[in-house]
PDB file of N, CA and C in Angstrom:
ATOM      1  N   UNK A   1     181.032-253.029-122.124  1.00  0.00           N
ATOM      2  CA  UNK A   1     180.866-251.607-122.348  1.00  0.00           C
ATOM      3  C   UNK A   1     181.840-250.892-121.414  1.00  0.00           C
ATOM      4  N   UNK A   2     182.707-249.656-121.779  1.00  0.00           N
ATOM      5  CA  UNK A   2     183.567-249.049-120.807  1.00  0.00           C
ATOM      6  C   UNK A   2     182.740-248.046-120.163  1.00  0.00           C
ATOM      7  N   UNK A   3     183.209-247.983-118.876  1.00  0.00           N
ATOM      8  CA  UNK A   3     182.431-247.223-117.469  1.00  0.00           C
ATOM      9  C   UNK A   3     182.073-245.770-118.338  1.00  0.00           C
ATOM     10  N   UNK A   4     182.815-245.459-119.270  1.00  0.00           N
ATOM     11  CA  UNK A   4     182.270-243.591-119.447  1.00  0.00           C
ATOM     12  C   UNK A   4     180.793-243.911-120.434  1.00  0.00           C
ATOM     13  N   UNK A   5     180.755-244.738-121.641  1.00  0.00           N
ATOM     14  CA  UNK A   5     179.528-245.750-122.203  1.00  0.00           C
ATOM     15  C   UNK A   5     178.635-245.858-121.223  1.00  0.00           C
ATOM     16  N   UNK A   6     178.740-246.770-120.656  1.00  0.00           N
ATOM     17  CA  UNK A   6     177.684-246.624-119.408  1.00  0.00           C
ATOM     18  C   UNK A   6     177.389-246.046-118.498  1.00  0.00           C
ATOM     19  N   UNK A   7     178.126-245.245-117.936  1.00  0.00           N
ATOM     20  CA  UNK A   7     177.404-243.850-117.462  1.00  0.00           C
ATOM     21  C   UNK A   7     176.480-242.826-118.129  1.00  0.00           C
ATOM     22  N   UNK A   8     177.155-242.761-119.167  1.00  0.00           N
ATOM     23  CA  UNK A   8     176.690-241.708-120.410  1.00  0.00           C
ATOM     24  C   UNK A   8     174.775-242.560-120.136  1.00  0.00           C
ATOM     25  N   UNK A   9     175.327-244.089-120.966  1.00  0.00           N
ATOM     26  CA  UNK A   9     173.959-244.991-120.921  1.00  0.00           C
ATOM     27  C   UNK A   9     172.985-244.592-119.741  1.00  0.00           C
ATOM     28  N   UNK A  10     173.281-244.891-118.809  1.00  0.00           N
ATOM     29  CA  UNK A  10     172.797-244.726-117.756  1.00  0.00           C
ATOM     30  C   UNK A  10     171.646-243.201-117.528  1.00  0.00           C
ATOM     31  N   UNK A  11     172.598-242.330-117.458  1.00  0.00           N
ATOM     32  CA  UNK A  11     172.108-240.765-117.245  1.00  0.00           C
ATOM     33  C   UNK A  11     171.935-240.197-118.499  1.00  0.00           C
ATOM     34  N   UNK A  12     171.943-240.416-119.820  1.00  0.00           N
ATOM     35  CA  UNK A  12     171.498-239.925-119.992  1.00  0.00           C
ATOM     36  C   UNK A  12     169.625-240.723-120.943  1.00  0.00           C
ATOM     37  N   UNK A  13     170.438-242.130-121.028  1.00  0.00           N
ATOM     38  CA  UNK A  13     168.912-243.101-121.213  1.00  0.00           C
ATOM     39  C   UNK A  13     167.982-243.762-120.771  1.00  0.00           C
ATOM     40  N   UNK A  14     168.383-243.867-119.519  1.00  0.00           N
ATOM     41  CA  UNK A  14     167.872-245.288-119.193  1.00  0.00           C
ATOM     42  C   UNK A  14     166.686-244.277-117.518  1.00  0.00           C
ATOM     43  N   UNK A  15     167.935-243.446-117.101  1.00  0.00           N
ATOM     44  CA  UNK A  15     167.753-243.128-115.549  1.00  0.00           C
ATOM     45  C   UNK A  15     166.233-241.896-115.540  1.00  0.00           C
ATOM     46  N   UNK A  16     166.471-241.059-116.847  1.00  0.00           N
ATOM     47  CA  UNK A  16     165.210-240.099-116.581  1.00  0.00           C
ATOM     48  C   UNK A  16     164.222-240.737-117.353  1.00  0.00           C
ATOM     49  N   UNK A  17     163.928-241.915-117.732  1.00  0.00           N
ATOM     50  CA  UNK A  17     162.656-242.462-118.316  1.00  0.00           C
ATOM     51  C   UNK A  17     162.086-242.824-117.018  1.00  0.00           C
ATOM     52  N   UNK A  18     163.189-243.431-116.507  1.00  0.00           N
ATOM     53  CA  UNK A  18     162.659-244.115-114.655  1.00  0.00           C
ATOM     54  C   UNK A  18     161.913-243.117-114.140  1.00  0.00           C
ATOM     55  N   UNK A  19     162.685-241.994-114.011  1.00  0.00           N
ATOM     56  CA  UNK A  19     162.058-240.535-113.030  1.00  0.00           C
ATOM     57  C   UNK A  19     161.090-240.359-113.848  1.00  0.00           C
ATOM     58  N   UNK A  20     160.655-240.187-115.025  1.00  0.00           N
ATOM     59  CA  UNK A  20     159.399-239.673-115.540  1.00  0.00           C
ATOM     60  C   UNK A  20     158.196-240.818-114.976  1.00  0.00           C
ATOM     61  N   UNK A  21     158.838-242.197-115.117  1.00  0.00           N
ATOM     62  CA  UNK A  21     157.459-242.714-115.358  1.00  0.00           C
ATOM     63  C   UNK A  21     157.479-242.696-113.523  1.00  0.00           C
ATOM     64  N   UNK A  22     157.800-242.644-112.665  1.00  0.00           N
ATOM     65  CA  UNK A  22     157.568-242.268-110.947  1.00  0.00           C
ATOM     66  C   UNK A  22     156.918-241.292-110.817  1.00  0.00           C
ATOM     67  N   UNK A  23     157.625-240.347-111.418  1.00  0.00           N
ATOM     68  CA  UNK A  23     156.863-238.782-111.593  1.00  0.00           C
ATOM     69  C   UNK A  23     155.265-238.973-112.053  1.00  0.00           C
ATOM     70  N   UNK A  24     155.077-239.711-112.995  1.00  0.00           N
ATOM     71  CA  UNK A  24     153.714-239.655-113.577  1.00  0.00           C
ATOM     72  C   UNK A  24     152.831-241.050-112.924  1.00  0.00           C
ATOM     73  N   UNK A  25     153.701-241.843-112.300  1.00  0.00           N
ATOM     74  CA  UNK A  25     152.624-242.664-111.865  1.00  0.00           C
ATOM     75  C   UNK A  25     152.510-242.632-110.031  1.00  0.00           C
ATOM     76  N   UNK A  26     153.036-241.739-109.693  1.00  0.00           N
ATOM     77  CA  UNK A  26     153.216-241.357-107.672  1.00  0.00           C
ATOM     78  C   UNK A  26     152.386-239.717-107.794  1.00  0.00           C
ATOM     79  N   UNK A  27     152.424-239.418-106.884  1.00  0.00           N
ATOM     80  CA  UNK A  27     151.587-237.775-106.524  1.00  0.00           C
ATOM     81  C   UNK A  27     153.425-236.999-105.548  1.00  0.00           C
ATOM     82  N   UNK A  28     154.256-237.309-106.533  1.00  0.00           N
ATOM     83  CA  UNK A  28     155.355-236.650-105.879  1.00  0.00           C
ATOM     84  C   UNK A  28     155.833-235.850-107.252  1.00  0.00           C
ATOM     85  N   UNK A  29     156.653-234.893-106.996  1.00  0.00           N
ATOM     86  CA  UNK A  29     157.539-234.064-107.670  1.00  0.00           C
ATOM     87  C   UNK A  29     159.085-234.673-108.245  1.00  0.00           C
ATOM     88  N   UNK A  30     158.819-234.297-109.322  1.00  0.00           N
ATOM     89  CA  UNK A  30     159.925-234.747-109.983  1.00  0.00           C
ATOM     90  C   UNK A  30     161.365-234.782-108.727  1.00  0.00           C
ATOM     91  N   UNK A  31     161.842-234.152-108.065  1.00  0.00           N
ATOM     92  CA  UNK A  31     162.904-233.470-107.135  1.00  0.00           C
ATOM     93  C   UNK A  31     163.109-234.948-106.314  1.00  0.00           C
ATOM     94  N   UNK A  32     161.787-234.960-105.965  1.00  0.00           N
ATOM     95  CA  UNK A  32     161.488-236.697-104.925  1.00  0.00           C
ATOM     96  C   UNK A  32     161.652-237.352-105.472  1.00  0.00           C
ATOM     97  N   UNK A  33     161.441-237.802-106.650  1.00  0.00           N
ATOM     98  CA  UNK A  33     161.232-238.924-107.350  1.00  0.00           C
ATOM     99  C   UNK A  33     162.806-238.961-107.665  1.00  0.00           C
ATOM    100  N   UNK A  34     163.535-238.033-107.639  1.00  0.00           N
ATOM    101  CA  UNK A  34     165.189-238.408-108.231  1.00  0.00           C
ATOM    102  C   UNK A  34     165.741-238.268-106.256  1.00  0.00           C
ATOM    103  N   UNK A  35     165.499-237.998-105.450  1.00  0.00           N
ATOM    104  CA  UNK A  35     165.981-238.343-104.312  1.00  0.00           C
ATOM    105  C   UNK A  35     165.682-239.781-104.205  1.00  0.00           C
ATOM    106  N   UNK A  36     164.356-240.612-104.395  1.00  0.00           N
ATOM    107  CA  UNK A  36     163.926-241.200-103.913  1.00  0.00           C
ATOM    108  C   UNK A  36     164.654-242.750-104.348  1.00  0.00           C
ATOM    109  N   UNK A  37     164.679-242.102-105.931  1.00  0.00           N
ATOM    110  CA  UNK A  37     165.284-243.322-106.988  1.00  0.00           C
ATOM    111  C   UNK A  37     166.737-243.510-106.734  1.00  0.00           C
ATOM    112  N   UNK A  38     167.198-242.001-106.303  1.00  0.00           N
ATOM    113  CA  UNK A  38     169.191-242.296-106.118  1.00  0.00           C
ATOM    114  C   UNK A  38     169.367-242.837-104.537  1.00  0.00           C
ATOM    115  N   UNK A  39     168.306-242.964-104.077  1.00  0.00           N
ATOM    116  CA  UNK A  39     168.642-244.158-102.851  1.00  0.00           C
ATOM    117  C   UNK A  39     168.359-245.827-102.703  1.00  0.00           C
ATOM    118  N   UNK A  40     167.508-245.748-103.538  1.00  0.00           N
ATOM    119  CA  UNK A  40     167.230-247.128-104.063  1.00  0.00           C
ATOM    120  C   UNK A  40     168.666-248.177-103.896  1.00  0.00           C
ATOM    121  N   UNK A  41     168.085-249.518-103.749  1.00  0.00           N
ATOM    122  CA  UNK A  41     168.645-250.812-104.292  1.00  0.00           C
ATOM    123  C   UNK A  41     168.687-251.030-105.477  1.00  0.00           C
ATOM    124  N   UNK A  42     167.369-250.260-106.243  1.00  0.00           N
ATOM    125  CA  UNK A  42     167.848-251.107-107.622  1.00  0.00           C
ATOM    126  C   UNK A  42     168.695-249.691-108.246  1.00  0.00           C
ATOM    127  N   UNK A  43     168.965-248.751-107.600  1.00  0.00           N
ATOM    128  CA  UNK A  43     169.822-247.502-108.488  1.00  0.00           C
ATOM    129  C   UNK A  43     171.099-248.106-108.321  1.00  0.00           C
ATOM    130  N   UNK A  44     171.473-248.537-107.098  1.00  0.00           N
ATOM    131  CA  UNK A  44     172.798-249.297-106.957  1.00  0.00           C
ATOM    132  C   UNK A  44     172.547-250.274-107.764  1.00  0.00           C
ATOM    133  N   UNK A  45     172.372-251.107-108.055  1.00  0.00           N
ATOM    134  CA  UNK A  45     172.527-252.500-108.500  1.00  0.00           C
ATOM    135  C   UNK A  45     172.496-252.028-109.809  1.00  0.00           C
ATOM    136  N   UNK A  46     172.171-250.962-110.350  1.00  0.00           N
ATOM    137  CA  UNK A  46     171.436-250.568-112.082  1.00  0.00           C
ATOM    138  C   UNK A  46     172.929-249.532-112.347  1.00  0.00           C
ATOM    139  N   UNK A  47     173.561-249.110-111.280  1.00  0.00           N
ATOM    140  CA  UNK A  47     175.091-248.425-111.288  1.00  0.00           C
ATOM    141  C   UNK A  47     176.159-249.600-111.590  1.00  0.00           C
ATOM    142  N   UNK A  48     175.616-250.672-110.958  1.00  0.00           N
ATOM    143  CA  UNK A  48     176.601-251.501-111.081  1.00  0.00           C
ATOM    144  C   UNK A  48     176.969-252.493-112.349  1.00  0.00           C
ATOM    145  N   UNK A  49     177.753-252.153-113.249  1.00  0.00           N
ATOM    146  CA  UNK A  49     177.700-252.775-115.063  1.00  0.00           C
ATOM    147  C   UNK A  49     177.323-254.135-114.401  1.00  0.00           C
ATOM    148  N   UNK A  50     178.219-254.755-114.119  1.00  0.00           N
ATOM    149  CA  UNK A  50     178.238-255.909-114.220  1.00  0.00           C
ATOM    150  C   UNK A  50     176.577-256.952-113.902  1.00  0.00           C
ATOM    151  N   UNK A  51     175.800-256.187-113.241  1.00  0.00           N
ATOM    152  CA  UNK A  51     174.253-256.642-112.848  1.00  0.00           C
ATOM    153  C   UNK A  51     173.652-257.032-114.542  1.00  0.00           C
ATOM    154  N   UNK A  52     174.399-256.007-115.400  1.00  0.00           N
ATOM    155  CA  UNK A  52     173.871-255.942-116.524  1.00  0.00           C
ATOM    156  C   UNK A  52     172.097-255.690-116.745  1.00  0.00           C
ATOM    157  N   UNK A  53     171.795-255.041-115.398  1.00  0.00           N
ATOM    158  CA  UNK A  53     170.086-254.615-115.523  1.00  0.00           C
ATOM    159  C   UNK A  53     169.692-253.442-116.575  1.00  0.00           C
ATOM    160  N   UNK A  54     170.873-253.150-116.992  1.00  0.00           N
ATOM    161  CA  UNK A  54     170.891-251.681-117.919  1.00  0.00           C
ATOM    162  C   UNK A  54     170.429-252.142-119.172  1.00  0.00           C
ATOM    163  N   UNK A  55     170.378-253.765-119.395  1.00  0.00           N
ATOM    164  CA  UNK A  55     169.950-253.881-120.885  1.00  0.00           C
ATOM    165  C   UNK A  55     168.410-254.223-120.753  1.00  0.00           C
ATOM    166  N   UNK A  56     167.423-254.071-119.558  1.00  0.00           N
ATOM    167  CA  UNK A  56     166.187-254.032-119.205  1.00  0.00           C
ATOM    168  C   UNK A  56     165.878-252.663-119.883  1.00  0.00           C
ATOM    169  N   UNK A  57     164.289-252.623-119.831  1.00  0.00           N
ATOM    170  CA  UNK A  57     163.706-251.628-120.399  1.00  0.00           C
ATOM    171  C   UNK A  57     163.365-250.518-119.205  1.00  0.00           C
ATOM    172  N   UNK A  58     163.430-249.311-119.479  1.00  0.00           N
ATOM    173  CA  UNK A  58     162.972-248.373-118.479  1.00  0.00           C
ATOM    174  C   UNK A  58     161.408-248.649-117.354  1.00  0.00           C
ATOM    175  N   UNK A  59     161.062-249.482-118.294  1.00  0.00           N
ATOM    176  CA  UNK A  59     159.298-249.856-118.003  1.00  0.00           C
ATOM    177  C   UNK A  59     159.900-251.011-116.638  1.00  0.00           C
ATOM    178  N   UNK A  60     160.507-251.955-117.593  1.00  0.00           N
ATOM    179  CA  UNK A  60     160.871-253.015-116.602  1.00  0.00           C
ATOM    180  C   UNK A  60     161.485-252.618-115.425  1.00  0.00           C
ATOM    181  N   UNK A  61     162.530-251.558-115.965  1.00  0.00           N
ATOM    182  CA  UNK A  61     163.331-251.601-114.130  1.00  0.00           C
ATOM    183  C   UNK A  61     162.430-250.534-113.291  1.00  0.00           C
ATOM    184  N   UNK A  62     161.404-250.074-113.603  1.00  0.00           N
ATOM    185  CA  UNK A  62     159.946-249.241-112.838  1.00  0.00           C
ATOM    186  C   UNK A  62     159.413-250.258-112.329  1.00  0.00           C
ATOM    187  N   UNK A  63     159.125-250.984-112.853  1.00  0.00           N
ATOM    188  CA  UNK A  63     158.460-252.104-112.272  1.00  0.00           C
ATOM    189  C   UNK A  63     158.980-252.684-111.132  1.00  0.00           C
ATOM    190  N   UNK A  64     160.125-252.682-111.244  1.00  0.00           N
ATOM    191  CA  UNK A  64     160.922-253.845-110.201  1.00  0.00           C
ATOM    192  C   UNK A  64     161.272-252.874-108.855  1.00  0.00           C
ATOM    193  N   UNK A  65     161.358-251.246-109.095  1.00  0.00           N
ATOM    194  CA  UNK A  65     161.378-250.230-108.557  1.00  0.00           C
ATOM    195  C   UNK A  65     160.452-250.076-107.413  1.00  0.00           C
ATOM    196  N   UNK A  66     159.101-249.897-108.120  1.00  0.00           N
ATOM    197  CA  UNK A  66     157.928-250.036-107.115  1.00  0.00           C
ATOM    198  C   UNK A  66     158.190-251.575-106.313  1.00  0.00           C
ATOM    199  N   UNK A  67     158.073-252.741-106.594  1.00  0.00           N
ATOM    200  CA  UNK A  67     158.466-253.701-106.272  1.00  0.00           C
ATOM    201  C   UNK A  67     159.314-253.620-104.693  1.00  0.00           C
ATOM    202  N   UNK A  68     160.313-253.062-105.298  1.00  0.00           N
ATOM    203  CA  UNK A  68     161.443-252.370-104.167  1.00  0.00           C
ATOM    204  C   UNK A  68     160.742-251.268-103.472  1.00  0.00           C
ATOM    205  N   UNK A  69     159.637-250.718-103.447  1.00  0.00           N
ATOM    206  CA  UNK A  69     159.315-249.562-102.721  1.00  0.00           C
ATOM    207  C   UNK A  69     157.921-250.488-101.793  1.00  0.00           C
ATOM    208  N   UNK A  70     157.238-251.145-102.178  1.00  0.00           N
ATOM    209  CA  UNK A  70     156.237-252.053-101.741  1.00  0.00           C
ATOM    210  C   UNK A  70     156.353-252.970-100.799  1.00  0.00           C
ATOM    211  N   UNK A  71     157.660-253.544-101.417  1.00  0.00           N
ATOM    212  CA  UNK A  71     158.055-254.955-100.397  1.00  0.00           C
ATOM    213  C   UNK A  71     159.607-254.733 -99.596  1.00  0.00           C
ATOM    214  N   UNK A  72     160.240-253.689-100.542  1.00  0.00           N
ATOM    215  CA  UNK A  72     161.490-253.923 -99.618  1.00  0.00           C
ATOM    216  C   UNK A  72     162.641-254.619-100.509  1.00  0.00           C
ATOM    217  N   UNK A  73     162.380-255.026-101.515  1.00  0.00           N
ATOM    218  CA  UNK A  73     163.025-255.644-102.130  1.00  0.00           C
ATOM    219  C   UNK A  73     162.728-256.511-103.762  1.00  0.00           C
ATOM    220  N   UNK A  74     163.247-256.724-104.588  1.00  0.00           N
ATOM    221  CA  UNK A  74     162.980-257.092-105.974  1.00  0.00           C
ATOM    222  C   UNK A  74     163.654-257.992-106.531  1.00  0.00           C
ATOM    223  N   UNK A  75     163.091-259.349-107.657  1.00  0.00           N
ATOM    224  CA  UNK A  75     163.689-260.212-107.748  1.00  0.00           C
ATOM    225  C   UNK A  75     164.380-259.982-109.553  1.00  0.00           C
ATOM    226  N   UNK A  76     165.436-260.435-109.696  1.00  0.00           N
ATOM    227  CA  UNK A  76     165.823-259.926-111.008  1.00  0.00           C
ATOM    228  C   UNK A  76     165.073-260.471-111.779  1.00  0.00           C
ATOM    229  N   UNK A  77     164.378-260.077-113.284  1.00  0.00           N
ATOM    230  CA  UNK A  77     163.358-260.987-113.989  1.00  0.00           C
ATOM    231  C   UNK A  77     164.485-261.809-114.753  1.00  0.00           C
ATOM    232  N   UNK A  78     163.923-263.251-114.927  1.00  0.00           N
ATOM    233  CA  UNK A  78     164.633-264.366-116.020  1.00  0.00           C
ATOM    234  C   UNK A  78     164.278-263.844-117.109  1.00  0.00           C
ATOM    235  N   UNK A  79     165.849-264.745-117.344  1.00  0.00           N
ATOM    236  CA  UNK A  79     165.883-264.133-119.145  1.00  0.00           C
ATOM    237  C   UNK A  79     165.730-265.538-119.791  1.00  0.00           C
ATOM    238  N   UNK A  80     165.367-265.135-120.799  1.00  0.00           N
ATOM    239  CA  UNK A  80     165.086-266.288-121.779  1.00  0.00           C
ATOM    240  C   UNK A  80     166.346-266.166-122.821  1.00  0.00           C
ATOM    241  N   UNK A  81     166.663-267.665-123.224  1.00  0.00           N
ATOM    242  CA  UNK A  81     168.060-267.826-123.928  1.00  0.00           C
ATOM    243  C   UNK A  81     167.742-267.956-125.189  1.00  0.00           C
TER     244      UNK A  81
END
């Protein structure tokens, strides 16, 4: 996919499903929840094409999110071939 594709991907599909479902499952404000997410490990790693985490589901990379907010860190889920 070329970098303007996946940015586009990124912001405009993938990144505010994340913030909604933080927003609706934390007692924070939307404002936090996009500070909170654009400091993240997995926002970097989910910026970065090549991780290819962008073809995960919004649900999934929440998951792995909290994960990262709980422990500090998140393991990529296996894929099945």
């Amino acid at each position: 996919m070329n970098i303007e594709k996946f940015n586009i991907c990124l912001v405009v599909a993938i990144i505010p499903q994340i913030i909604d479902l933080i927003v609706k499952n934390s007692n924070i404000t939307e404002w936090q929840a996009i500070k909170i997410f654009y400091h993240s490990k997995l926002y970097r790693d989910l910026s970065d094409e090549s991780t290819k985490l962008w073809h995960f589901s919004p649900l999934l990379l929440y998951t792995l999110f909290q994960d990262e907010m709980l422990t500090g860190s998140y393991e990529y889920p296996e894929v099945g071939l």
